[in-house]
PDB file of N, CA and C in Angstrom:
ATOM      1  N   UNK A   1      21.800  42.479   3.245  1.00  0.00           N
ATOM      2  CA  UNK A   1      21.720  41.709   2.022  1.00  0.00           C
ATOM      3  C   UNK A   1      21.227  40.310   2.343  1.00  0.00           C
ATOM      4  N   UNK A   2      20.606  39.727   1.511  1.00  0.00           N
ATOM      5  CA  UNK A   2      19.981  38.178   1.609  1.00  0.00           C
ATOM      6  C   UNK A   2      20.244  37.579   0.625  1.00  0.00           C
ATOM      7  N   UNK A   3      20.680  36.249   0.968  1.00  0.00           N
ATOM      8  CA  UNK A   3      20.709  35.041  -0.266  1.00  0.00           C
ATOM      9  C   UNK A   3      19.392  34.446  -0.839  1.00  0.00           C
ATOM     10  N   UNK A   4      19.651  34.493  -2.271  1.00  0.00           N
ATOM     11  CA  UNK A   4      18.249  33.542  -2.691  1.00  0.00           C
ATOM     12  C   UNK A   4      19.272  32.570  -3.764  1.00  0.00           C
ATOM     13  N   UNK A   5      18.829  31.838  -4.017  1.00  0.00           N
ATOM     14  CA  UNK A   5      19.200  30.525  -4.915  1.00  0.00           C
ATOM     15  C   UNK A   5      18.588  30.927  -5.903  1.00  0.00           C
ATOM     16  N   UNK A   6      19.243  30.555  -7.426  1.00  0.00           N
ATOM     17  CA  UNK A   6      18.427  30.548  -8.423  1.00  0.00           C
ATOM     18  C   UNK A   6      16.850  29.927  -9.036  1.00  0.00           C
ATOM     19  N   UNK A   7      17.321  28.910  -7.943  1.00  0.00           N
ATOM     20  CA  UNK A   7      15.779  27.966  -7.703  1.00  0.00           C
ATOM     21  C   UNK A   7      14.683  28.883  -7.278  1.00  0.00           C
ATOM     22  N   UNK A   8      15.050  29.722  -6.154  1.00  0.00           N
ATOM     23  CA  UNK A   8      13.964  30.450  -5.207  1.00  0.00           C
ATOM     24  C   UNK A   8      13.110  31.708  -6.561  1.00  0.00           C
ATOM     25  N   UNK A   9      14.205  32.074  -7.318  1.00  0.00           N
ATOM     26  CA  UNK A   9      14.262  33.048  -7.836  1.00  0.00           C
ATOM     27  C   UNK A   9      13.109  32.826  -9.101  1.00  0.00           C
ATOM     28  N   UNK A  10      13.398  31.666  -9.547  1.00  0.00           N
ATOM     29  CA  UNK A  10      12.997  31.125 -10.731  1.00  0.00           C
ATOM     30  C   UNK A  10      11.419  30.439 -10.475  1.00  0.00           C
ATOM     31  N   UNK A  11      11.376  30.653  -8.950  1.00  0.00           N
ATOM     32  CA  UNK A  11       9.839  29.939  -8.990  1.00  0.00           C
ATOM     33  C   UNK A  11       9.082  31.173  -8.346  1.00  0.00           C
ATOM     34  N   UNK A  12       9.260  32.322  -7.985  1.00  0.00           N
ATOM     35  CA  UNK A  12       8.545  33.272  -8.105  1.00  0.00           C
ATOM     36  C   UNK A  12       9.416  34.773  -7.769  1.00  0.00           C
ATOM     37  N   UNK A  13       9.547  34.757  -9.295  1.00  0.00           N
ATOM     38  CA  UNK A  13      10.583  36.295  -9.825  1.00  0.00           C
ATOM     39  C   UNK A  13       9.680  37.840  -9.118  1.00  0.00           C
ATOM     40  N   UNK A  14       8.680  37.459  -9.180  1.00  0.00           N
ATOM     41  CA  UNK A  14       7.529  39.142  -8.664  1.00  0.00           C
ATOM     42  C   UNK A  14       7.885  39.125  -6.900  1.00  0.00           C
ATOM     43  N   UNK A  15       8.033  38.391  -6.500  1.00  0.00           N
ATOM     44  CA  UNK A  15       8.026  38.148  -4.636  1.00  0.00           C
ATOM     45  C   UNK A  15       9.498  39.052  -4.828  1.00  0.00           C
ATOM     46  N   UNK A  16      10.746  38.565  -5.333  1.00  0.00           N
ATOM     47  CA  UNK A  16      11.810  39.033  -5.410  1.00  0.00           C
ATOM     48  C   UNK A  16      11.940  40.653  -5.267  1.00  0.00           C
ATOM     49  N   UNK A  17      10.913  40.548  -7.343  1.00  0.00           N
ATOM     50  CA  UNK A  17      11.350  41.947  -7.343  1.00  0.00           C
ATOM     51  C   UNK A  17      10.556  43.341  -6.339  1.00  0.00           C
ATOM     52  N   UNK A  18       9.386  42.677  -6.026  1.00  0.00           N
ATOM     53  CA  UNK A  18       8.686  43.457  -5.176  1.00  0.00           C
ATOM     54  C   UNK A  18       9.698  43.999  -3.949  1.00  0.00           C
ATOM     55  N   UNK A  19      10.411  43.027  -3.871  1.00  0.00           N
ATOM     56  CA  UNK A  19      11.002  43.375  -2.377  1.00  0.00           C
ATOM     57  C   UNK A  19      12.507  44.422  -2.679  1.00  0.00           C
ATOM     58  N   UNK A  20      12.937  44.247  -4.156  1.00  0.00           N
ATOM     59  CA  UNK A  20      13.885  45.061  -4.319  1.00  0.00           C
ATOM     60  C   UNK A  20      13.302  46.818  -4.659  1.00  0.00           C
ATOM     61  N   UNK A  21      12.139  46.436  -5.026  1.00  0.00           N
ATOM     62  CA  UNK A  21      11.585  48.007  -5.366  1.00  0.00           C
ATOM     63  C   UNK A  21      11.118  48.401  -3.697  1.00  0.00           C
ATOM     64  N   UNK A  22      11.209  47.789  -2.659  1.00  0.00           N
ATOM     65  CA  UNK A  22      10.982  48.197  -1.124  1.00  0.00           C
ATOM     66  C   UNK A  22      12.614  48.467  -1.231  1.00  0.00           C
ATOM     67  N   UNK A  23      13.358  48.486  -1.667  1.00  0.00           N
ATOM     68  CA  UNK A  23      15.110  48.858  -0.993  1.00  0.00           C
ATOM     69  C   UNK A  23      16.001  47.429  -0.380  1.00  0.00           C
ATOM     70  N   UNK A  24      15.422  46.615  -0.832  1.00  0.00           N
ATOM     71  CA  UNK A  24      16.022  45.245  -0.218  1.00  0.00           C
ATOM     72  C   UNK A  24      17.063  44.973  -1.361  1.00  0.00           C
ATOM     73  N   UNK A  25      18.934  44.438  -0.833  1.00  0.00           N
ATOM     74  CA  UNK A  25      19.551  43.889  -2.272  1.00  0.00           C
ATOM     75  C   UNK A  25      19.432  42.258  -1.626  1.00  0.00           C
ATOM     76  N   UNK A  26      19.325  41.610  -2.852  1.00  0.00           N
ATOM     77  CA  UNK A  26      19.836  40.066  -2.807  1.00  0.00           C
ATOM     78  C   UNK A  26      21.457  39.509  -3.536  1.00  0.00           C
ATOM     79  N   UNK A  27      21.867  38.754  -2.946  1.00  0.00           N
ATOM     80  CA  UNK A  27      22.781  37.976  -3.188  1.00  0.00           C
ATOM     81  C   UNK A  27      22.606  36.957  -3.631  1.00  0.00           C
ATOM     82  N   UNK A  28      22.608  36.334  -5.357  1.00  0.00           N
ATOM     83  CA  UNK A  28      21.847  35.484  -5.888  1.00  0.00           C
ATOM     84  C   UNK A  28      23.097  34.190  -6.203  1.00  0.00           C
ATOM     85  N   UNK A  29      22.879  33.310  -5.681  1.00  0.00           N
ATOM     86  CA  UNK A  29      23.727  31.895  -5.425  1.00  0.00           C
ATOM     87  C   UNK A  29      23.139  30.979  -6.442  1.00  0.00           C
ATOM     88  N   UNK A  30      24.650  30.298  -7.101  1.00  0.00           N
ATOM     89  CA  UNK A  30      24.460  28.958  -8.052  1.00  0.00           C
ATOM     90  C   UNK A  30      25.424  28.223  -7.109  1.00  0.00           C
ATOM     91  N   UNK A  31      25.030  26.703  -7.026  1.00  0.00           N
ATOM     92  CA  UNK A  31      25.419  26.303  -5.419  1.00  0.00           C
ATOM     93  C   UNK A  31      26.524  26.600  -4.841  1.00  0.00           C
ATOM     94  N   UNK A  32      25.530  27.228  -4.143  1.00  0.00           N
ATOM     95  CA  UNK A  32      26.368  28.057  -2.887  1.00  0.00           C
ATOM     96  C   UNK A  32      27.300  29.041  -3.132  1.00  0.00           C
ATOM     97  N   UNK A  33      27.508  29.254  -4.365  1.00  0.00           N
ATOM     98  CA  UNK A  33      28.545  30.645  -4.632  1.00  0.00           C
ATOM     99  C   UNK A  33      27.695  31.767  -5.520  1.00  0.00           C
ATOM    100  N   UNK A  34      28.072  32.925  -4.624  1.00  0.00           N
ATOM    101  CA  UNK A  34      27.420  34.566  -5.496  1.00  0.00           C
ATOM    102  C   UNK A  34      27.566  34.472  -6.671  1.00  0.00           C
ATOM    103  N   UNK A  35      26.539  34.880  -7.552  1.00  0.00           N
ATOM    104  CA  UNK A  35      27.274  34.827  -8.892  1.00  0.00           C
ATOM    105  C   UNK A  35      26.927  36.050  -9.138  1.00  0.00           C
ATOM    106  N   UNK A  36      26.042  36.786  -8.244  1.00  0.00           N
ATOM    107  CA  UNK A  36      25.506  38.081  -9.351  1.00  0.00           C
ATOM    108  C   UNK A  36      24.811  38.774  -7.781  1.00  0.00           C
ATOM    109  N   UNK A  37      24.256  40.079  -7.897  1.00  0.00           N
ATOM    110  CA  UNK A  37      23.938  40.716  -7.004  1.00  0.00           C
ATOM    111  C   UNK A  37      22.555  41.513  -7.644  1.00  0.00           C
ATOM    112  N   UNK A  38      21.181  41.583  -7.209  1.00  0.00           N
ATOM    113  CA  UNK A  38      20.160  42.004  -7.369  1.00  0.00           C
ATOM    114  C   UNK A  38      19.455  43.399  -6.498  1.00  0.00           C
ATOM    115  N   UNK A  39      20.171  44.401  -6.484  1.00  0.00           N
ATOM    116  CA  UNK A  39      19.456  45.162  -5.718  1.00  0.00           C
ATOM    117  C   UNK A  39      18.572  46.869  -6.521  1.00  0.00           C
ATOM    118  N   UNK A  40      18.458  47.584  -6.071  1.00  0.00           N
ATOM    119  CA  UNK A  40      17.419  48.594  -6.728  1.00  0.00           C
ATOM    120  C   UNK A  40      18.544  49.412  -7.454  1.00  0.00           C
ATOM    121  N   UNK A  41      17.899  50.029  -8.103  1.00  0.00           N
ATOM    122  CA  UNK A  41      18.283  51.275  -9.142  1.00  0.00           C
ATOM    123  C   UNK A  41      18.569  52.823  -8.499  1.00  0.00           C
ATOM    124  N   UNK A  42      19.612  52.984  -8.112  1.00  0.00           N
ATOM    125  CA  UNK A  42      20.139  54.209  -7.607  1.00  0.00           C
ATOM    126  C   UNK A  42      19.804  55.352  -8.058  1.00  0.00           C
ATOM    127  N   UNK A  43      18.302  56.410  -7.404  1.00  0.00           N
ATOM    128  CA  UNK A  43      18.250  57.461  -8.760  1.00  0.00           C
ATOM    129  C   UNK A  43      18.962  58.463  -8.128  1.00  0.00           C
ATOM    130  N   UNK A  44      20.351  58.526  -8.527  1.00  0.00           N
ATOM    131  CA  UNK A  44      20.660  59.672  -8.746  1.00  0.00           C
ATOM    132  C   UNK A  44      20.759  60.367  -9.658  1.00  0.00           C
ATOM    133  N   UNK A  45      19.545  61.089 -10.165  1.00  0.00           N
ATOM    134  CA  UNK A  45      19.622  61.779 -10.719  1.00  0.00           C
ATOM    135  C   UNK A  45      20.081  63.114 -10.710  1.00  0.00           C
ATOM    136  N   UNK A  46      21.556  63.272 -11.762  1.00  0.00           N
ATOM    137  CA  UNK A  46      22.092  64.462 -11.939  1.00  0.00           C
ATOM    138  C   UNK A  46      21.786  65.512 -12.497  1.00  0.00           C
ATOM    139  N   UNK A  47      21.833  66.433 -12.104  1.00  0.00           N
ATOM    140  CA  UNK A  47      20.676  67.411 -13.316  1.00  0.00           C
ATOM    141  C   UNK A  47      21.945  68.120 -14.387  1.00  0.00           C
ATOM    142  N   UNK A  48      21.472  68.164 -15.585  1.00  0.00           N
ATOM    143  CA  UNK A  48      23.059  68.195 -16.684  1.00  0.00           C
ATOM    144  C   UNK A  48      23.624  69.742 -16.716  1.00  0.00           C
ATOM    145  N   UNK A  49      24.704  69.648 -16.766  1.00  0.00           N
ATOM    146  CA  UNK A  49      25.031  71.351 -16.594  1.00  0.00           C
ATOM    147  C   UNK A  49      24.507  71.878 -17.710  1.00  0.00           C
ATOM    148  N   UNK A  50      24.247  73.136 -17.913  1.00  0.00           N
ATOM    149  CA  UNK A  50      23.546  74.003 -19.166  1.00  0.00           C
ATOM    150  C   UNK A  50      24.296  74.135 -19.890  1.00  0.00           C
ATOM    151  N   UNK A  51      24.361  74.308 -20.918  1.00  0.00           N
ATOM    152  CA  UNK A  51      25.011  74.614 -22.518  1.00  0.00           C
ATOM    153  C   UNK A  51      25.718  76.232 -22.450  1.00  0.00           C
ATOM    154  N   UNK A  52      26.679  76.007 -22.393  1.00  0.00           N
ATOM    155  CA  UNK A  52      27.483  77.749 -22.415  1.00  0.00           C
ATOM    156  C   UNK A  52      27.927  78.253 -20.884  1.00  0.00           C
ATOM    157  N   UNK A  53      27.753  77.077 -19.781  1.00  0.00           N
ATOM    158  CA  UNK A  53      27.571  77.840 -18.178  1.00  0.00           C
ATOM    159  C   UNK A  53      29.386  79.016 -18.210  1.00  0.00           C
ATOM    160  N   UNK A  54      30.512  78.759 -19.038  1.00  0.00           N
ATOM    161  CA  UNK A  54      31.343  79.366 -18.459  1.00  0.00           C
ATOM    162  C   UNK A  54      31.491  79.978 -20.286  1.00  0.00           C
ATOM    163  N   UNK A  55      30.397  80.583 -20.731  1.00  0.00           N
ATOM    164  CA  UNK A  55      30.610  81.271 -22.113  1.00  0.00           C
ATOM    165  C   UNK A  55      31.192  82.677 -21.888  1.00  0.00           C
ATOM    166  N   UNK A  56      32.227  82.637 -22.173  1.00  0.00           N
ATOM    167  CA  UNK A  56      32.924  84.230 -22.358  1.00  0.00           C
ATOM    168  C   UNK A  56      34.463  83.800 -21.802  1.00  0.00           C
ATOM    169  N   UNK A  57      34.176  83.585 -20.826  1.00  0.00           N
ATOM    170  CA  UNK A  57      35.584  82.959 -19.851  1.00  0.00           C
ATOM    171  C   UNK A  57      36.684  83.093 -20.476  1.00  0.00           C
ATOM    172  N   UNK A  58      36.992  82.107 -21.752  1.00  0.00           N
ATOM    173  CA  UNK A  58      37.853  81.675 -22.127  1.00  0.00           C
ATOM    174  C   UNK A  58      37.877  81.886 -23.972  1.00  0.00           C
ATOM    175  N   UNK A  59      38.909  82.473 -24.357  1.00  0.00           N
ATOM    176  CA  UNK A  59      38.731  82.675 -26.103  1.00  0.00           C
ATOM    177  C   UNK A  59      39.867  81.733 -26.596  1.00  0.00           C
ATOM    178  N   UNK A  60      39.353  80.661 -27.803  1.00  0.00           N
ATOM    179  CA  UNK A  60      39.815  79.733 -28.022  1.00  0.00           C
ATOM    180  C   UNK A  60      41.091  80.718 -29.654  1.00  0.00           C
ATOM    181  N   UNK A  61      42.699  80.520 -28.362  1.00  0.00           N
ATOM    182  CA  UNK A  61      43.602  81.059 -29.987  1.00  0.00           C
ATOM    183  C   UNK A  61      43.556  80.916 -31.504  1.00  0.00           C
ATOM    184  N   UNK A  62      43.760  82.066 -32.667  1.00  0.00           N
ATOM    185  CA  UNK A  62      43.571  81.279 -33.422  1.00  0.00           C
ATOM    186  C   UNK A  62      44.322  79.982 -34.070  1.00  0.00           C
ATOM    187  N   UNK A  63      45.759  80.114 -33.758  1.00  0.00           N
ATOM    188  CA  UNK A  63      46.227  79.008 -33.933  1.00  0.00           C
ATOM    189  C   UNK A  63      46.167  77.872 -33.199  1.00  0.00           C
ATOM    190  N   UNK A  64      45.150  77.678 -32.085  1.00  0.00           N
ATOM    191  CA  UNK A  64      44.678  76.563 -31.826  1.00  0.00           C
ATOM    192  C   UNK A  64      45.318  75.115 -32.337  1.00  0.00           C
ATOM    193  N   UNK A  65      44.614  75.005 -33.618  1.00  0.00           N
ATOM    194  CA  UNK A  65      44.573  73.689 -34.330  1.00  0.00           C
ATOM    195  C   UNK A  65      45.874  73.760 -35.699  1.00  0.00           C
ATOM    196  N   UNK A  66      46.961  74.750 -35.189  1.00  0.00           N
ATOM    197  CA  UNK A  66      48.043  74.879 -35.942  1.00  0.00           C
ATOM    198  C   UNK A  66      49.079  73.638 -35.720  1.00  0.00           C
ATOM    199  N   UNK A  67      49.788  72.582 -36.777  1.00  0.00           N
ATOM    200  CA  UNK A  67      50.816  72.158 -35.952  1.00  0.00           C
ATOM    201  C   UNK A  67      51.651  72.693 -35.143  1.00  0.00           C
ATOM    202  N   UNK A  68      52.401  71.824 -34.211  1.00  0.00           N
ATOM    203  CA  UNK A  68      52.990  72.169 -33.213  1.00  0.00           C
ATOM    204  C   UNK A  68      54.712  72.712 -33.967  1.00  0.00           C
ATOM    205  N   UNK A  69      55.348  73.223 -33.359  1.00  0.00           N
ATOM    206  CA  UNK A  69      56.711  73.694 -33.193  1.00  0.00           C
ATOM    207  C   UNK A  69      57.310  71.600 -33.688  1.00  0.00           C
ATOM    208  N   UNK A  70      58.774  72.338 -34.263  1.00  0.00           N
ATOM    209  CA  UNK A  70      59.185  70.618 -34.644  1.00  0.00           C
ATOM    210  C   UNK A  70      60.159  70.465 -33.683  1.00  0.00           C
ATOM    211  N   UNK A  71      60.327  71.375 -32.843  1.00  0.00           N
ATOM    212  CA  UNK A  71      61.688  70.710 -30.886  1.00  0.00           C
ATOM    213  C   UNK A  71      60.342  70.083 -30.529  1.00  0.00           C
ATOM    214  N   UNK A  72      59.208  71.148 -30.195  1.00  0.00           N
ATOM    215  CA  UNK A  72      58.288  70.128 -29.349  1.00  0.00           C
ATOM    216  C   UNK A  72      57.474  68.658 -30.100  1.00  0.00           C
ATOM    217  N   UNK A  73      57.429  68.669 -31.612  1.00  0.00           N
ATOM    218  CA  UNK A  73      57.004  67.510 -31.693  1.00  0.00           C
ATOM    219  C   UNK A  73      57.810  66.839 -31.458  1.00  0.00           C
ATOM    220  N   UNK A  74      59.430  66.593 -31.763  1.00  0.00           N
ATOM    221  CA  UNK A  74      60.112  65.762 -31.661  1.00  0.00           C
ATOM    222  C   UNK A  74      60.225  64.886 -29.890  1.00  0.00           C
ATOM    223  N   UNK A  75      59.914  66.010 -29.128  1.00  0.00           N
ATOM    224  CA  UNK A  75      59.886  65.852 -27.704  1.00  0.00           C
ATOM    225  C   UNK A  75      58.783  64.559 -27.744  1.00  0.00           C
ATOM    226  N   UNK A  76      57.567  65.318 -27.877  1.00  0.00           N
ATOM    227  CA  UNK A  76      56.474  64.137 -27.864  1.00  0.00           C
ATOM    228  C   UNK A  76      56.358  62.939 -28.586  1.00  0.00           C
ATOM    229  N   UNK A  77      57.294  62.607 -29.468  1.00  0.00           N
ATOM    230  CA  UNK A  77      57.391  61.501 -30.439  1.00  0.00           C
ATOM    231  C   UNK A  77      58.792  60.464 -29.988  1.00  0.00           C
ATOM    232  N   UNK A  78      59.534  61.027 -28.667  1.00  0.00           N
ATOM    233  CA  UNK A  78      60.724  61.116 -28.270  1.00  0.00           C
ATOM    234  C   UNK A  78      61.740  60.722 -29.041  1.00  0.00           C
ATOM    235  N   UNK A  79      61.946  61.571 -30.002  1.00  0.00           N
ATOM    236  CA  UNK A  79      63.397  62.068 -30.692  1.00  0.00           C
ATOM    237  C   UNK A  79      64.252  63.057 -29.888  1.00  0.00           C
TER     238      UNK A  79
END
């Protein structure tokens, strides 16, 4: 990592970024303390899981979306 000053930064921003698109990070200083960190864009790109990958697996009950029992709500509401 390398320090640049906001000064350095501000009088030629393309020198900078050129060097962060080579894999270089900077450590960007307002006097003398980090304030912020400049380095490249991580592609990790994830590739998205597919739509349905575990379809069948699992059958959703029909009372699903029934209220609950009133011992167990009371549990969760702690009565």
């Amino acid at each position: 990592m390398l320090n640049v000053t906001i000064d350095e930064l501000q009088r030629d921003p393309l020198k900078y970024l050129r060097q962060v698109e080579a894999g270089v990070t900077f450590v960007i200083l307002q006097l003398d303390k980090p304030i912020a960190e400049l380095r490249p864009v991580s592609s990790n790109s994830k590739q998205l899981r597919p739509f349905g990958l575990c379809s069948g697996e699992f059958t959703v009950p029909d009372d699903f979306d029934a209220p609950l029992p009133e011992d167990l709500l009371s549990t969760f509401e702690g009565k």
